[in-house]
Protein backbone atom coordinates (compact mmCIF):
# COMPACT_ATOMS: atom_id res chain seq x y z
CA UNK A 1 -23.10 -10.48 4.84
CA UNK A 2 -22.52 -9.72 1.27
CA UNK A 3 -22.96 -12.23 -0.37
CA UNK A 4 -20.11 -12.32 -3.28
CA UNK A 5 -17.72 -11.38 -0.88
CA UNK A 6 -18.80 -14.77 1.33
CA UNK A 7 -16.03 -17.58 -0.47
CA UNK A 8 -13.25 -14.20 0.04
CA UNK A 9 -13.74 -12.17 3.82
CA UNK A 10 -13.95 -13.68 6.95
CA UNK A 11 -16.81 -12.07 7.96
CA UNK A 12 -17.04 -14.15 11.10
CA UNK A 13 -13.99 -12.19 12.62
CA UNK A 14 -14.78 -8.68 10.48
CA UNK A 15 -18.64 -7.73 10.71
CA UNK A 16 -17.62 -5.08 7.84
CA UNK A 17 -21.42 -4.01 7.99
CA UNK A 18 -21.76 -3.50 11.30
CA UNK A 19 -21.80 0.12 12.68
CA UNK A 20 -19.99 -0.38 16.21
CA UNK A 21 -17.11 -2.40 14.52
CA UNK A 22 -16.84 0.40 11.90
CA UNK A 23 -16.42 2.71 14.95
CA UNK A 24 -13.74 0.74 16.21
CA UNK A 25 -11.71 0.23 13.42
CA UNK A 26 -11.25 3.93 13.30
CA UNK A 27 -10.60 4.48 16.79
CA UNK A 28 -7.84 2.11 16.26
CA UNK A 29 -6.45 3.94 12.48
CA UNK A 30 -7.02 7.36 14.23
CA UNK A 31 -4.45 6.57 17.12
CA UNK A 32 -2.00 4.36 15.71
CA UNK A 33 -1.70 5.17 12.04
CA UNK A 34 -2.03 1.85 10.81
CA UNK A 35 -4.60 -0.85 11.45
CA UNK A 36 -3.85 -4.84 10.66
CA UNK A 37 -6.59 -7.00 9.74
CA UNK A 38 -5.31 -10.30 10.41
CA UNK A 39 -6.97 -13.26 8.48
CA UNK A 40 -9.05 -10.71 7.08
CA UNK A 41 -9.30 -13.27 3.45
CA UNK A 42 -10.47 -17.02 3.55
CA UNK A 43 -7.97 -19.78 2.78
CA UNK A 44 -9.32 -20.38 -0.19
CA UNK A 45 -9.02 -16.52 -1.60
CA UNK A 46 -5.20 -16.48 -0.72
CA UNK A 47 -4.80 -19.84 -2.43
CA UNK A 48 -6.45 -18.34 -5.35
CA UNK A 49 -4.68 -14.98 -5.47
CA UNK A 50 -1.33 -16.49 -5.47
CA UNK A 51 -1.78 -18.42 -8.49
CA UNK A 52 -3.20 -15.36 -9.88
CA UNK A 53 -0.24 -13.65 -9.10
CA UNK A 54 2.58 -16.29 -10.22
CA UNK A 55 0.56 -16.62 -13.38
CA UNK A 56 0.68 -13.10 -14.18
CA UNK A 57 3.96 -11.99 -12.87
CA UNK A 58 5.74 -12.59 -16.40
CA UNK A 59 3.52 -9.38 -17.39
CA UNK A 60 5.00 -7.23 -14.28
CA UNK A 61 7.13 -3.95 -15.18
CA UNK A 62 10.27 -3.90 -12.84
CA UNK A 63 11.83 -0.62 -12.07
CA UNK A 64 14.93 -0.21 -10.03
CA UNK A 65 14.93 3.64 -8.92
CA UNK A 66 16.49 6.30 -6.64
CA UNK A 67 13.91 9.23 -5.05
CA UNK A 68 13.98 11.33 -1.79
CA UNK A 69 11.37 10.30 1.18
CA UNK A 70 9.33 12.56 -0.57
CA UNK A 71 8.92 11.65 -3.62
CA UNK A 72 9.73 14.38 -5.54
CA UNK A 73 12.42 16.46 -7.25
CA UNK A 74 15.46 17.34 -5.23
CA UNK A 75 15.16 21.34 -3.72
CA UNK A 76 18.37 23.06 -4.48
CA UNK A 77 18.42 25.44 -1.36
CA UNK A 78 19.47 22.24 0.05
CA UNK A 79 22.59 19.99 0.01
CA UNK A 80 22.25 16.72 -1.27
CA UNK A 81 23.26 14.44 1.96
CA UNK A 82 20.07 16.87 3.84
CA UNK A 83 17.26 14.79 4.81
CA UNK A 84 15.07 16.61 1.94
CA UNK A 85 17.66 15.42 -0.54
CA UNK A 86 18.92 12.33 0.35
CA UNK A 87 18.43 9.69 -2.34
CA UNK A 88 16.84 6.13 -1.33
CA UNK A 89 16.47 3.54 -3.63
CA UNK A 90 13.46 2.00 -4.41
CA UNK A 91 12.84 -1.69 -6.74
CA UNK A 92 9.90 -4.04 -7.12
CA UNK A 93 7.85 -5.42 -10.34
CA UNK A 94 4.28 -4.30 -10.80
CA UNK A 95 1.54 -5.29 -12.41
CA UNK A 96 -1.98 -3.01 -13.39
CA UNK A 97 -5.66 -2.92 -13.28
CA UNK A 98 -6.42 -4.26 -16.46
CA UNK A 99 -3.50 -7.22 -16.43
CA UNK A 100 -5.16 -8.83 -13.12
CA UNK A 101 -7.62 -11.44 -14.69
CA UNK A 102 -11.27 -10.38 -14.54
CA UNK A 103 -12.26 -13.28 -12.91
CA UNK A 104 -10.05 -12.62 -9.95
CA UNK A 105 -11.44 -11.99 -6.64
CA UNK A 106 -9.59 -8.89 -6.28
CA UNK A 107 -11.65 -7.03 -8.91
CA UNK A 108 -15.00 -8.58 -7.01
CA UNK A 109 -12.98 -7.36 -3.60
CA UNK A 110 -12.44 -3.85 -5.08
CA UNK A 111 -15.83 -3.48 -6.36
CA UNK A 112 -17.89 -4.75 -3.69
CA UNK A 113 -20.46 -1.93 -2.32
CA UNK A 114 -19.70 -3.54 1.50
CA UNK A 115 -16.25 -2.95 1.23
CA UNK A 116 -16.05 0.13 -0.52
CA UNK A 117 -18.64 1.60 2.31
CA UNK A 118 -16.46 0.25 4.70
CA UNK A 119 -13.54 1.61 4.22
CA UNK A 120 -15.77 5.13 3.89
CA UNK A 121 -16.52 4.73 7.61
CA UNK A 122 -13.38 3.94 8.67
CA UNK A 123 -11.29 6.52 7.01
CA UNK A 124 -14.26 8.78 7.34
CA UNK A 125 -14.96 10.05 3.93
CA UNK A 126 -18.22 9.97 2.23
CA UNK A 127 -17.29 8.88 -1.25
CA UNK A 128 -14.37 6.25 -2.89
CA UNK A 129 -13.80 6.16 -6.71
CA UNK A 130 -11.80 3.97 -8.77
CA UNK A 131 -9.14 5.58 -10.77
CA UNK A 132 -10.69 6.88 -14.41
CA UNK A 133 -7.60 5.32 -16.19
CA UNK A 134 -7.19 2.00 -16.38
CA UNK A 135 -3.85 0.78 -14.89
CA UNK A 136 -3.89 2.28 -11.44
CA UNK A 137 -6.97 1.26 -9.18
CA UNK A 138 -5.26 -2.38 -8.72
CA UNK A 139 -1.90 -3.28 -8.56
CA UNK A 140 -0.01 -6.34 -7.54
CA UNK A 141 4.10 -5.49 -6.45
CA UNK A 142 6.42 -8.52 -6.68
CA UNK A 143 9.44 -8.15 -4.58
CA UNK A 144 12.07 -10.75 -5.14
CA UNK A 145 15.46 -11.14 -3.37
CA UNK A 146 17.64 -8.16 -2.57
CA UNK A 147 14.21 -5.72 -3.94
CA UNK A 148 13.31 -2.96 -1.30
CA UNK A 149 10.50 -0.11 -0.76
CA UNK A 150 13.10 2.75 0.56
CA UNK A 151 11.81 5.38 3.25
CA UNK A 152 9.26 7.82 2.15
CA UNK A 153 6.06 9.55 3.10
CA UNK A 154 2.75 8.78 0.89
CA UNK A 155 1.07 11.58 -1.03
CA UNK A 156 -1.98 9.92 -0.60
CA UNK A 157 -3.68 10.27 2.83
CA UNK A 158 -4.13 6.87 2.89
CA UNK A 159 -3.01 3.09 1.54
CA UNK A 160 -5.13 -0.36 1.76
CA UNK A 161 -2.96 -3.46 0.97
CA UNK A 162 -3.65 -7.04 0.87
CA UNK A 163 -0.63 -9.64 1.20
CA UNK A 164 -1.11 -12.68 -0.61
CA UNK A 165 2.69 -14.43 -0.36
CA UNK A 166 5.43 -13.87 2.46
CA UNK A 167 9.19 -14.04 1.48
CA UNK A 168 11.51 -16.71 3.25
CA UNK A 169 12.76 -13.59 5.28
CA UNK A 170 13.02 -9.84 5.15
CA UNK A 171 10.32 -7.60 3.25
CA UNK A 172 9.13 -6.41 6.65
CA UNK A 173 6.85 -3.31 6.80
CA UNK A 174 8.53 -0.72 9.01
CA UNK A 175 7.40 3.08 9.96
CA UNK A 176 8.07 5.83 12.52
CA UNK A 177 4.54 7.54 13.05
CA UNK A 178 3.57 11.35 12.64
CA UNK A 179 6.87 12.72 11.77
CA UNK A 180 5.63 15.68 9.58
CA UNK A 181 2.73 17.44 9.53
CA UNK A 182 2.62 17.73 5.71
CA UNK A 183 -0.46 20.01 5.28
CA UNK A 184 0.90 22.77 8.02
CA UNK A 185 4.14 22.26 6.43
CA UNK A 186 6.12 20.82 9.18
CA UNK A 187 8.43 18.70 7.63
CA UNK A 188 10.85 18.03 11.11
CA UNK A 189 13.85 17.39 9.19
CA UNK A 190 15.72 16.71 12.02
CA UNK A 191 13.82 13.70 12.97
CA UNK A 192 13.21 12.68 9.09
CA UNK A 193 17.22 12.70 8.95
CA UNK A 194 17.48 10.27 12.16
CA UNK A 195 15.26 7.74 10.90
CA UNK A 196 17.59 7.88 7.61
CA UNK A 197 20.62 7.38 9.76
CA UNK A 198 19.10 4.67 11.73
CA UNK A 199 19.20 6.12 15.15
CA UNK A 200 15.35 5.83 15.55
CA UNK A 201 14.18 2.31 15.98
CA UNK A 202 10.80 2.27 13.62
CA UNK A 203 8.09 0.27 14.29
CA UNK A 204 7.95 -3.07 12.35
CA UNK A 205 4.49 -4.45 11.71
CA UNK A 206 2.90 -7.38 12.40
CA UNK A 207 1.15 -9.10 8.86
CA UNK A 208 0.65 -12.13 7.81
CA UNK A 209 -0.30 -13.79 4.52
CA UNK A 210 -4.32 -12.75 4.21
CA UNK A 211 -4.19 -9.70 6.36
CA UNK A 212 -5.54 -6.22 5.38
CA UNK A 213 -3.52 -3.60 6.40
CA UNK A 214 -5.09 0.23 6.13
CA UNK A 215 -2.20 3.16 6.94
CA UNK A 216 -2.20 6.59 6.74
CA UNK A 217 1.54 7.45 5.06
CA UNK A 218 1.26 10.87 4.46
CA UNK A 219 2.90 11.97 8.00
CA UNK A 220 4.41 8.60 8.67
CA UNK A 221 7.59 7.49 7.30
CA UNK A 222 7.93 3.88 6.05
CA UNK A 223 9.42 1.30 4.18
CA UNK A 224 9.27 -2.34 3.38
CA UNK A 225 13.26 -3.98 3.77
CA UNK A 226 14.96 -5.72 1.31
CA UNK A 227 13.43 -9.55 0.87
CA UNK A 228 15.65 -12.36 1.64
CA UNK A 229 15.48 -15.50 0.03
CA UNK A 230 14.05 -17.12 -3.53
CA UNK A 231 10.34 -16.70 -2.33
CA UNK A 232 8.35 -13.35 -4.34
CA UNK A 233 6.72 -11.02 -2.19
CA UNK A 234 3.31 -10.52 -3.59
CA UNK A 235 1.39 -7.61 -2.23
CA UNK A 236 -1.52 -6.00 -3.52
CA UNK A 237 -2.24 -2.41 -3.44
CA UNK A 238 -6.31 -1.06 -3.58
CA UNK A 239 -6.15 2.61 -4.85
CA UNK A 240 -9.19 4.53 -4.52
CA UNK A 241 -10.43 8.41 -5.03
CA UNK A 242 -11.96 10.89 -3.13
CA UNK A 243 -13.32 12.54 -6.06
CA UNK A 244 -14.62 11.00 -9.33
CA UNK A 245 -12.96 10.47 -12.57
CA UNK A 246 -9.70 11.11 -11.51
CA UNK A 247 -6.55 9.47 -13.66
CA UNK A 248 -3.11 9.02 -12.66
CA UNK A 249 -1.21 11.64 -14.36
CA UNK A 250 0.58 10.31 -17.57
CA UNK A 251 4.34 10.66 -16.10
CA UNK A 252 3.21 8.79 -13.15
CA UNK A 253 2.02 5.94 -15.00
CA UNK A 254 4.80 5.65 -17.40
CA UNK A 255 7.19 5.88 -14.17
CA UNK A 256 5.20 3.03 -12.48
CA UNK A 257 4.02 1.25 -15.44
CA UNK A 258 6.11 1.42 -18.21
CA UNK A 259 3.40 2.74 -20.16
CA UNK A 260 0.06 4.78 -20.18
CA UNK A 261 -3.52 3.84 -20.23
């Protein structure tokens, strides 16, 4: 057990160091995409991260935005109602790296050599790197009523993300697995287009408050649904590198953050 990880993990129900659970965790993010990690923080940590987070959500940059599911600028060989066009919107507050307190568990969390070699093993990569700039390795998104993550695919081949507060209602994490093979370029934009019109039912996850939640996005479309009710939804997002001394690219950040670091 590591040790400054003992009063955050519940290591009782998530061995993180040992090798046969490693195994099994990515047996289970291999076949399904997505892998829930219910309980996976203490009582205590939760408690702890949501004041953490109501204290510093009156530093969070709010954006209210429109994008295609993938994220980037509209092609013009295409109409704008086509699946490859179609504009979603998108609105949540965020807050960076360097505005989460130091103390917090999140940056002891992120840090930790137990967890950082964990999640090596189970997405199978040798090496994970904090972000060189200082705004993007930890984020916190507040969702309040009526705010919504629209359908899109990840550029990222993967996404780790802790929630610390559940709305009243709504904010549910929904996805429709493998539709695109994004690296043979496969983009099946007759089943993208389905999932827009709502003629595919998606799969809605399972996660409660405390639960770590690992998903591979970059072939999977997904979205979290509007949140209902006066309760923030507080999720935190762990961003890690394959390589060292990568930064966020400066138009990202000022999208995302308001600013650059």
């Amino acid at each position: 057990m590591d040790q400054l990880l003992r009063h955050i993990v519940n290591f009782l129900k998530y061995p993180l160091a040992d090798q046969h659970f490693r195994l099994e965790c990515r047996s289970i993010l291999e076949d399904r995409g997505v892998l829930v990690m219910s309980d996976f923080l203490k009582p205590g940590a939760i408690e702890a991260l949501q004041n953490d987070g109501e204290k510093s959500q009156h530093l969070a940059y709010y954006t209210a935005s429109s994008h295609n599911i993938y994220l980037k600028p509209a092609d013009p060989e295409f109409t704008a109602d086509h699946p490859r066009n179609r504009e979603i919107i998108s609105s949540k507050g965020c807050i960076t790296t360097d505005q989460v307190p130091q103390k917090s568990m999140l940056h002891q969390l992120y840090n930790a050599r137990s967890f950082r070699e964990f999640l090596c093993a189970v997405f199978n990569e040798h090496h994970l790197y904090e972000y060189a700039d200082p705004l993007s390795s930890i984020n916190i998104h507040y969702a309040s009523k009526g705010q919504e993550l629209g359908w899109h695919f990840d550029n990222s081949s993967f996404a780790i993300t802790l929630l610390i507060q559940e709305p009243e209602g709504g904010g549910l994490f929904q996805y429709v697995q493998d539709i695109r093979d994004a690296d043979s370029g496969e983009m099946n934009y007759e089943l993208a287009g389905k999932v827009l019109d709502g003629t595919v039912e998606p799969n809605t996850l399972s996660m409660d408050v405390g639960a770590l939640v690992l998903f591979r996005g970059r072939n999977s479309m997904h979205r979290v649904t509007p949140t209902q009710g006066d309760r923030t939804r507080m999720l935190v997002v762990f961003a890690y590198n394959t390589e060292p001394s990568i930064s966020l690219s400066k138009s990202a950040q000022l999208t995302f953050y308001g600013r650059v670091g």
